[in-house]
C-alpha atoms as a PDB file:
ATOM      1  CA  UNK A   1     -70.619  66.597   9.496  1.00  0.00           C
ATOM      2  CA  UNK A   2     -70.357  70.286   8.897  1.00  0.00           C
ATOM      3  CA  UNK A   3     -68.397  71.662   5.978  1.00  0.00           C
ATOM      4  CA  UNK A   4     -65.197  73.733   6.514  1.00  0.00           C
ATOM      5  CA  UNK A   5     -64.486  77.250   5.595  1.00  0.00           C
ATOM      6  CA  UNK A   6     -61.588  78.031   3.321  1.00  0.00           C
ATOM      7  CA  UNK A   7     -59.274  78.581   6.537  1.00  0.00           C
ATOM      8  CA  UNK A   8     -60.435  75.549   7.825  1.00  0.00           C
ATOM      9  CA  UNK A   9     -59.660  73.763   4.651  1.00  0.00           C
ATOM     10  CA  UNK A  10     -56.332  74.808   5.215  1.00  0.00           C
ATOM     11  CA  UNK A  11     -55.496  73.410   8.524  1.00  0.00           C
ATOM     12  CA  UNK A  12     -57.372  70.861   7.671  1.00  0.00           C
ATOM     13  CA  UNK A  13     -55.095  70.018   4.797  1.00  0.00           C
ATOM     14  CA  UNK A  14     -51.911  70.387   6.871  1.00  0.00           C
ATOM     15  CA  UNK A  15     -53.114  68.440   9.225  1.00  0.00           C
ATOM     16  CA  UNK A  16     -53.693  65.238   7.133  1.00  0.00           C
ATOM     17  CA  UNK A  17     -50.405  65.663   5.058  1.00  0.00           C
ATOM     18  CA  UNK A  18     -48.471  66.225   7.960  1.00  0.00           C
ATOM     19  CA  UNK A  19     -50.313  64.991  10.755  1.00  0.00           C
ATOM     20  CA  UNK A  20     -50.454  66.382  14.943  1.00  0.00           C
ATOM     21  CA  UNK A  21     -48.495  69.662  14.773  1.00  0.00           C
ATOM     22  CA  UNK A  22     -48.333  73.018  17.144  1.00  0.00           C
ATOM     23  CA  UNK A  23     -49.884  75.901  15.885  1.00  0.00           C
ATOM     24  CA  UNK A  24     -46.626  77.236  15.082  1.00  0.00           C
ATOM     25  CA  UNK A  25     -46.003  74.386  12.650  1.00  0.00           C
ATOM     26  CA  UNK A  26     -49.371  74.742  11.324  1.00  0.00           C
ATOM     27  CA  UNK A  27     -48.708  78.570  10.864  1.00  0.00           C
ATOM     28  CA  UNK A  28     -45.566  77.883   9.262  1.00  0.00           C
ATOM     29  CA  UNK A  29     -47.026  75.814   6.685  1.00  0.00           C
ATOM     30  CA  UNK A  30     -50.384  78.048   5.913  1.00  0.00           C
ATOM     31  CA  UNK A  31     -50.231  78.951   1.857  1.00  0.00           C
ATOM     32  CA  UNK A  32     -50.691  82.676   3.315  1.00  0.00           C
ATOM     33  CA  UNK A  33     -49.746  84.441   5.841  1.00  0.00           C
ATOM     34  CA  UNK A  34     -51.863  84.323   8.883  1.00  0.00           C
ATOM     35  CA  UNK A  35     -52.008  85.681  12.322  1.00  0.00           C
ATOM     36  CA  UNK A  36     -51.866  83.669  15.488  1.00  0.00           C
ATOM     37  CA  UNK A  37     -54.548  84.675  17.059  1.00  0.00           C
ATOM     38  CA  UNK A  38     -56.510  84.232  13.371  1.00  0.00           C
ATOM     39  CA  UNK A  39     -54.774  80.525  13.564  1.00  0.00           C
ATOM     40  CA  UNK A  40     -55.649  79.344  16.993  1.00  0.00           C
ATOM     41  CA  UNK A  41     -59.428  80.759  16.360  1.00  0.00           C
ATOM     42  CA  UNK A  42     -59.865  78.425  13.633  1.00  0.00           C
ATOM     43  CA  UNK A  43     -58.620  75.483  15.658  1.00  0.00           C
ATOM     44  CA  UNK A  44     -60.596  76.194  18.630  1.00  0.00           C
ATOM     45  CA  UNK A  45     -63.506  76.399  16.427  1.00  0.00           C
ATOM     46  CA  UNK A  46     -62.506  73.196  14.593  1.00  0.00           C
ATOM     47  CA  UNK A  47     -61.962  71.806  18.093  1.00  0.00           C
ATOM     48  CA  UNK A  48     -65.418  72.218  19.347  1.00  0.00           C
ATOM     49  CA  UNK A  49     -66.838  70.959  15.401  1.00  0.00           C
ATOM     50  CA  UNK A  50     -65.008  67.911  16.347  1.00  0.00           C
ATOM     51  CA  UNK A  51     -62.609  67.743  13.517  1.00  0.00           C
ATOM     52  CA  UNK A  52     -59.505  68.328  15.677  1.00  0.00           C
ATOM     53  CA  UNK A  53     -58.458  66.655  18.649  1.00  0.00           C
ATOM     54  CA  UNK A  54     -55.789  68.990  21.433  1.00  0.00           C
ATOM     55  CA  UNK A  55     -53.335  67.141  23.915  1.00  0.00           C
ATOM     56  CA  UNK A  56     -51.130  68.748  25.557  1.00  0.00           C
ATOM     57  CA  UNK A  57     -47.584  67.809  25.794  1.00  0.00           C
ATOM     58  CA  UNK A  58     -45.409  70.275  28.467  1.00  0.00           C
ATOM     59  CA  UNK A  59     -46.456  74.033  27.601  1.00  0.00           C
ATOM     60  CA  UNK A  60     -47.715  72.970  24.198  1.00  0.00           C
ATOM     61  CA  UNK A  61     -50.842  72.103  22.685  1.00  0.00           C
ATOM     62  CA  UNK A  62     -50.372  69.774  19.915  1.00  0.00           C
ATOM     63  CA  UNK A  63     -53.475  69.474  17.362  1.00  0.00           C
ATOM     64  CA  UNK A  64     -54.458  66.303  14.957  1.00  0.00           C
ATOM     65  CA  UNK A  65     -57.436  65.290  12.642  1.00  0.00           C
ATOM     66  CA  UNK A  66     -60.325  63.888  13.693  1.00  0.00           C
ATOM     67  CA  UNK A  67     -62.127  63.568  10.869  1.00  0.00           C
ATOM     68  CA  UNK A  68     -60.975  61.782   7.914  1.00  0.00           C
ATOM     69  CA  UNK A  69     -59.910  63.257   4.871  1.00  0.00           C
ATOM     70  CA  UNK A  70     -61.425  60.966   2.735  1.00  0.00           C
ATOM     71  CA  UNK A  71     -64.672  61.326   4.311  1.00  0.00           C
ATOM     72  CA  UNK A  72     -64.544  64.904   4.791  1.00  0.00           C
ATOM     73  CA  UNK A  73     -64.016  65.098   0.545  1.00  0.00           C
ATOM     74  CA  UNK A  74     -66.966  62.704   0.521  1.00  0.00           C
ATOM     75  CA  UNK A  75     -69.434  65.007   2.279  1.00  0.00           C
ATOM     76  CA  UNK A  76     -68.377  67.937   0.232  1.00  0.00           C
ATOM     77  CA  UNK A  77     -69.010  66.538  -3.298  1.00  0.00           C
ATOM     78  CA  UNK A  78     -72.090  65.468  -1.717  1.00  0.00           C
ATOM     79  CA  UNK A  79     -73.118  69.245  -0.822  1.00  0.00           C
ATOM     80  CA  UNK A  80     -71.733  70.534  -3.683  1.00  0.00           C
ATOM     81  CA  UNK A  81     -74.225  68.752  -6.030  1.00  0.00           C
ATOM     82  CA  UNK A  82     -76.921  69.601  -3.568  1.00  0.00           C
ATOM     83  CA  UNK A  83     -76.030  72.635  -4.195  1.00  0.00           C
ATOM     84  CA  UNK A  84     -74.540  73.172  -7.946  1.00  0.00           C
ATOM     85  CA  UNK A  85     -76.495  70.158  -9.657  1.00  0.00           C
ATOM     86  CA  UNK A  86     -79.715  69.879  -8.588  1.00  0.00           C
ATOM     87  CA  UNK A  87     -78.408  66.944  -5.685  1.00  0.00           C
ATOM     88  CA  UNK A  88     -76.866  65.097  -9.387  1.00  0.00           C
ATOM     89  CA  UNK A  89     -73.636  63.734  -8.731  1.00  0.00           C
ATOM     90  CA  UNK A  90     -73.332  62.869 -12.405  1.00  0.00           C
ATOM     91  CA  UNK A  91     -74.193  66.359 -13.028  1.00  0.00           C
ATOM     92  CA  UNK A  92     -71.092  67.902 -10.604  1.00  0.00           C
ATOM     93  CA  UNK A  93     -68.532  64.736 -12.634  1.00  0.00           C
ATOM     94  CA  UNK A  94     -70.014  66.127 -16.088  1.00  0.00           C
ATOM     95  CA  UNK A  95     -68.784  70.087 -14.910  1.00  0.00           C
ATOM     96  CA  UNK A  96     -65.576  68.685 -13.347  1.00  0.00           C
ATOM     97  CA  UNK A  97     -64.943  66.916 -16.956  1.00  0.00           C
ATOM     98  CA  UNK A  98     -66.021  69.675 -19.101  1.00  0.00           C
ATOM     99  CA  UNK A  99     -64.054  72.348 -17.484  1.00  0.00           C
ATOM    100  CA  UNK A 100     -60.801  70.922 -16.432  1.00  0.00           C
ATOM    101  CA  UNK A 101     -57.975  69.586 -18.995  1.00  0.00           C
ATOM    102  CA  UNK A 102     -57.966  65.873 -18.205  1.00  0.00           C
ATOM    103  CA  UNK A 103     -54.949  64.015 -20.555  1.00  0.00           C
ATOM    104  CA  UNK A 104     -55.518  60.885 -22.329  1.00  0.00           C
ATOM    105  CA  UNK A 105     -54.350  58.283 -19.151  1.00  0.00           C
ATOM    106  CA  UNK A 106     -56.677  60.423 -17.259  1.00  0.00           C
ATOM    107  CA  UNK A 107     -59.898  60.302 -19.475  1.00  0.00           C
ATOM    108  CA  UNK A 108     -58.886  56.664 -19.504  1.00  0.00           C
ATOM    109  CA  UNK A 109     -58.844  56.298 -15.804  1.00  0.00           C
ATOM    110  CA  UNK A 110     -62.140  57.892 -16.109  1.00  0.00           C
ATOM    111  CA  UNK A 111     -63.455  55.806 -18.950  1.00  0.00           C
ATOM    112  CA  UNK A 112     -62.016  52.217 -15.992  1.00  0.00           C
ATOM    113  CA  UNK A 113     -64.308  53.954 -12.947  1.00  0.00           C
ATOM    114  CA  UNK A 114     -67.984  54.497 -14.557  1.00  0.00           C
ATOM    115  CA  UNK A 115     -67.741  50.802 -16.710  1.00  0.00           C
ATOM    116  CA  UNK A 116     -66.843  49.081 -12.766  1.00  0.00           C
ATOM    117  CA  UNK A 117     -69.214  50.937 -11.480  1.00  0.00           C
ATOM    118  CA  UNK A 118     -72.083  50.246 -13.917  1.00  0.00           C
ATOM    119  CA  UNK A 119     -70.986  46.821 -13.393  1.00  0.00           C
ATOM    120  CA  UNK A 120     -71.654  46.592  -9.872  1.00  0.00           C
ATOM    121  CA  UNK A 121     -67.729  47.603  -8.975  1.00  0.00           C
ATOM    122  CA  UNK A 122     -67.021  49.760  -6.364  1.00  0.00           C
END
């Protein structure tokens, strides 16, 4: 699975919150403003990754997911310990804890997740 730009990211994101849209709708709902032509590049080139499937329904193409979210967020923390912590995926949790502001339910939450998983939990 290839990774996504930050554009693709984007569309990506609409797409799974919002599901099969037109470009229009997906230009409509970019955090930026962003040219058509800009827009339908990065679905055509999403389109031939495979992460988008087109039908067509009258004049318009209408575009949806492909690929999961959940496993697209899967790959990525995978590559971004390959590429931040030494393949550690440990190491990328221990950054995300020391540099965000996590509250007391969610250090707790935190706390639940590594004692299932050290005892064979998913």
């Amino acid at each position: 699975m290839s990774t996504f730009t930050a554009g693709e990211s984007e569309i990506m994101k609409i797409l799974w919150e919002h599901g099969e849209q037109k470009p229009s709708e997906i230009q409509s709902k970019y955090p930026r403003e962003i040219r058509n032509a800009a827009l339908r590049f990065q679905l055509k080139v999403l389109l031939e990754k495979g992460h988008v499937t087109r039908s067509k329904v009258g004049k318009a193409y209408y575009y949806k997911a492909a690929t999961a979210q959940k496993g697209a967020f899967r790959e990525m923390a995978r590559r971004m310990a390959q590429i931040y912590c030494r393949g550690s995926a440990a190491g990328l949790i221990a950054e995300l804890i020391k540099n965000e502001k996590l509250n007391e339910s969610e250090i707790s939450e935190l706390k639940k997740l590594a004692e299932s998983k050290h005892a064979g939990g998913k």
